[in-house]
C-alpha atoms as a PDB file:
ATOM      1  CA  UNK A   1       0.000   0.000   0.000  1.00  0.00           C
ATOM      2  CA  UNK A   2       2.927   2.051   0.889  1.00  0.00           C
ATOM      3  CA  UNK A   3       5.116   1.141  -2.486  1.00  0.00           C
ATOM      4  CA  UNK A   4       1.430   1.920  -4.303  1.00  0.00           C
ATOM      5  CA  UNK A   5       1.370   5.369  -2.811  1.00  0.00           C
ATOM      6  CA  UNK A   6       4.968   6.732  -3.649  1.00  0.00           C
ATOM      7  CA  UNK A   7       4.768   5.083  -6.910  1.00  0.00           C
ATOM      8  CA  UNK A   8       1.650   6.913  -7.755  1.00  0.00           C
ATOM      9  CA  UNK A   9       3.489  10.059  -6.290  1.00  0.00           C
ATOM     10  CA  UNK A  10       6.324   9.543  -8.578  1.00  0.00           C
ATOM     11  CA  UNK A  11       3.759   9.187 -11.655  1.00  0.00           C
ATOM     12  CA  UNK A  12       1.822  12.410 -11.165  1.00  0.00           C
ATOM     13  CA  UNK A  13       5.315  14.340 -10.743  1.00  0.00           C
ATOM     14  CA  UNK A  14       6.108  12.239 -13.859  1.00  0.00           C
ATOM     15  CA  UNK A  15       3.186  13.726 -15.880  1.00  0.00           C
ATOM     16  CA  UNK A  16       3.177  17.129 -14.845  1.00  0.00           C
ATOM     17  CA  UNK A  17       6.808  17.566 -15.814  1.00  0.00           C
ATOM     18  CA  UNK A  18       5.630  15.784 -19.052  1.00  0.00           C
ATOM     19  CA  UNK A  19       2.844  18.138 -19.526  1.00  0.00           C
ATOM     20  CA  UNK A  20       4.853  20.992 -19.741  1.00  0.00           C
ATOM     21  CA  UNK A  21       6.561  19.871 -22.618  1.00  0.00           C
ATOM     22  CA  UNK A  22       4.842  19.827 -26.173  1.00  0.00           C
ATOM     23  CA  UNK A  23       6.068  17.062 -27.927  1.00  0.00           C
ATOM     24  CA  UNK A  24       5.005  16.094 -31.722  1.00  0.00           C
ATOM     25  CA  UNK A  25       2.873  13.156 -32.168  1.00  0.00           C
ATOM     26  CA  UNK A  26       4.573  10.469 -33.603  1.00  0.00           C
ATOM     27  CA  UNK A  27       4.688   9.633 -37.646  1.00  0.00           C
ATOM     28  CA  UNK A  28       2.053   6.788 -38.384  1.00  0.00           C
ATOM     29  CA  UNK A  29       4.175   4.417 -39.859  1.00  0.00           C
ATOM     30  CA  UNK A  30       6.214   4.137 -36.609  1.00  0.00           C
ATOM     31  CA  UNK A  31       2.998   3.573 -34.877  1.00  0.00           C
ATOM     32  CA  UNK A  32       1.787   1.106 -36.963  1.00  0.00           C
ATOM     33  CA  UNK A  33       4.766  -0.929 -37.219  1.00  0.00           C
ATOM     34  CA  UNK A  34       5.360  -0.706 -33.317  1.00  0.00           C
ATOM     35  CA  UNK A  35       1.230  -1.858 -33.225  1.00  0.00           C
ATOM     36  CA  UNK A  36       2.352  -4.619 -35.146  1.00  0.00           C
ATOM     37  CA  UNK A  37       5.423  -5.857 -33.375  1.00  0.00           C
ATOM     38  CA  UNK A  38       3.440  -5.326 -30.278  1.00  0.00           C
ATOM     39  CA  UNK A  39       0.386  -7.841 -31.771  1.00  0.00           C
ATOM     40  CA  UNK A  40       3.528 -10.097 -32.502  1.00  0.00           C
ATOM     41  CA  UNK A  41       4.310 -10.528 -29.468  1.00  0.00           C
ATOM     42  CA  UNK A  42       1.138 -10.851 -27.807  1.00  0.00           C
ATOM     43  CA  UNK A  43      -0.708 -12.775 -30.194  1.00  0.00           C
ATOM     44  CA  UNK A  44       1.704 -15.398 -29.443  1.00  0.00           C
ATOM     45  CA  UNK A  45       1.698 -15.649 -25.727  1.00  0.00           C
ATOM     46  CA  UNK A  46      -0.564 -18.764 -26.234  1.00  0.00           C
ATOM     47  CA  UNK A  47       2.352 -20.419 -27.576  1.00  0.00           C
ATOM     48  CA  UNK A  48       5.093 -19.199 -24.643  1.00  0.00           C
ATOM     49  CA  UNK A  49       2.337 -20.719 -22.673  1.00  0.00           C
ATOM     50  CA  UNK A  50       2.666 -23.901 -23.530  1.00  0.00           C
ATOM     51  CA  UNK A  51       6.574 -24.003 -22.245  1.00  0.00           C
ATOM     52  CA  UNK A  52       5.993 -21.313 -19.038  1.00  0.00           C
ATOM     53  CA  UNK A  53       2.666 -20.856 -17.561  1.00  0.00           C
ATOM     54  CA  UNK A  54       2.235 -17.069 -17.259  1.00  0.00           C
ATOM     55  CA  UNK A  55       2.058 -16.658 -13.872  1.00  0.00           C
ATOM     56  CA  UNK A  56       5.264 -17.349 -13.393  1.00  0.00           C
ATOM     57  CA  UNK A  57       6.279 -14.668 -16.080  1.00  0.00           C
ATOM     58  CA  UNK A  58       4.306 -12.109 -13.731  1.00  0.00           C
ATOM     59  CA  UNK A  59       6.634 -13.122 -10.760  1.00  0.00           C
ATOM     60  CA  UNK A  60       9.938 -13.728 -12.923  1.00  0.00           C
ATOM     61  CA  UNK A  61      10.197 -10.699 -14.515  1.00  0.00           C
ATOM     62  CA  UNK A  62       9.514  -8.308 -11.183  1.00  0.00           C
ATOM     63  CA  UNK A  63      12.244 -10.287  -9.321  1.00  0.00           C
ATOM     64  CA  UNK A  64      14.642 -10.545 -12.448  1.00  0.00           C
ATOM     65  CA  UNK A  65      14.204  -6.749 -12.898  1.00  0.00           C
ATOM     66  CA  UNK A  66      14.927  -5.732  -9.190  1.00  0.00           C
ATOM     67  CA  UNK A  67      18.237  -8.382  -9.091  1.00  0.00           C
ATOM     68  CA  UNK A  68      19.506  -6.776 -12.459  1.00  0.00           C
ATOM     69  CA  UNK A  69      19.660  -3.398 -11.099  1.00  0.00           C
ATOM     70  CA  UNK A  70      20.149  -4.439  -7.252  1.00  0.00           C
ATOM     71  CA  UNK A  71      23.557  -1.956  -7.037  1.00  0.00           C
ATOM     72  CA  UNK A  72      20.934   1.398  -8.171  1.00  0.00           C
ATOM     73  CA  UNK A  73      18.202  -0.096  -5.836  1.00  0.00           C
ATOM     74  CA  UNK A  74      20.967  -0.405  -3.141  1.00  0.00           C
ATOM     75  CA  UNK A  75      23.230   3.235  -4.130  1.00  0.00           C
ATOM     76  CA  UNK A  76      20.071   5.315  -3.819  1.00  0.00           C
ATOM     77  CA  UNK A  77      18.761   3.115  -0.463  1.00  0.00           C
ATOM     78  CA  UNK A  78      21.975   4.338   1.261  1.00  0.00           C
ATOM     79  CA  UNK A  79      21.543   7.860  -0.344  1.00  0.00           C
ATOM     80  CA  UNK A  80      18.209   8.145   1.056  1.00  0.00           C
ATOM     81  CA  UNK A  81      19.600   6.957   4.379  1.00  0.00           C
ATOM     82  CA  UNK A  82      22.375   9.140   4.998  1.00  0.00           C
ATOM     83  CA  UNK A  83      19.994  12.066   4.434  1.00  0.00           C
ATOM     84  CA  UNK A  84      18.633  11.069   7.829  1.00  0.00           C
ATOM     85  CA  UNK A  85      20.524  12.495  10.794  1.00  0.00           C
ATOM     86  CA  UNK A  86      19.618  10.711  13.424  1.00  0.00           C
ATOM     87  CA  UNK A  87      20.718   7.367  11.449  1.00  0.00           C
ATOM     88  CA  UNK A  88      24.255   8.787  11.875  1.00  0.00           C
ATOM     89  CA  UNK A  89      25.208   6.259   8.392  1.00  0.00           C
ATOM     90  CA  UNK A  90      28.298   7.306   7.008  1.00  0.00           C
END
């Protein structure tokens, strides 16, 4: 509940630095090739099915991210905690 709060925090600072910025719409050939790549992909998740059930994709790919960038996760942890005085972390 905690995590759900700061990371909806973090996505309405997100779009209201976004919004300030007036960026082109993209050309529709990019968009329809990256609809189709996108289809690709998903279209076929019947198949990846058949080797991995898909539940285990929604737990894999959390963990997998978070153990792939552990050091940032663990550089900006101690950041965070040396900006507290009364930790006294040095």
């Amino acid at each position: 509940m905690i995590i759900e709060m700061l990371l909806n925090i973090v996505k309405t600072i997100l779009f209201a630095i976004l919004s300030i910025f007036n960026l082109p719409s993209l050309p529709q050939v990019l968009l329809d090739s990256l609809d189709t790549f996108l289809d690709l992909i998903f279209d076929n998740l019947s198949l990846i099915g058949l080797f991995i059930r898909p539940t285990t994709f929604k737990i894999i790919v959390p963990v997998a991210l978070v153990l792939m960038n552990f050091e940032h996760i663990y550089n900006v942890s101690i950041w965070i905690l040396r900006k507290i005085p009364f930790l006294n972390i040095k």
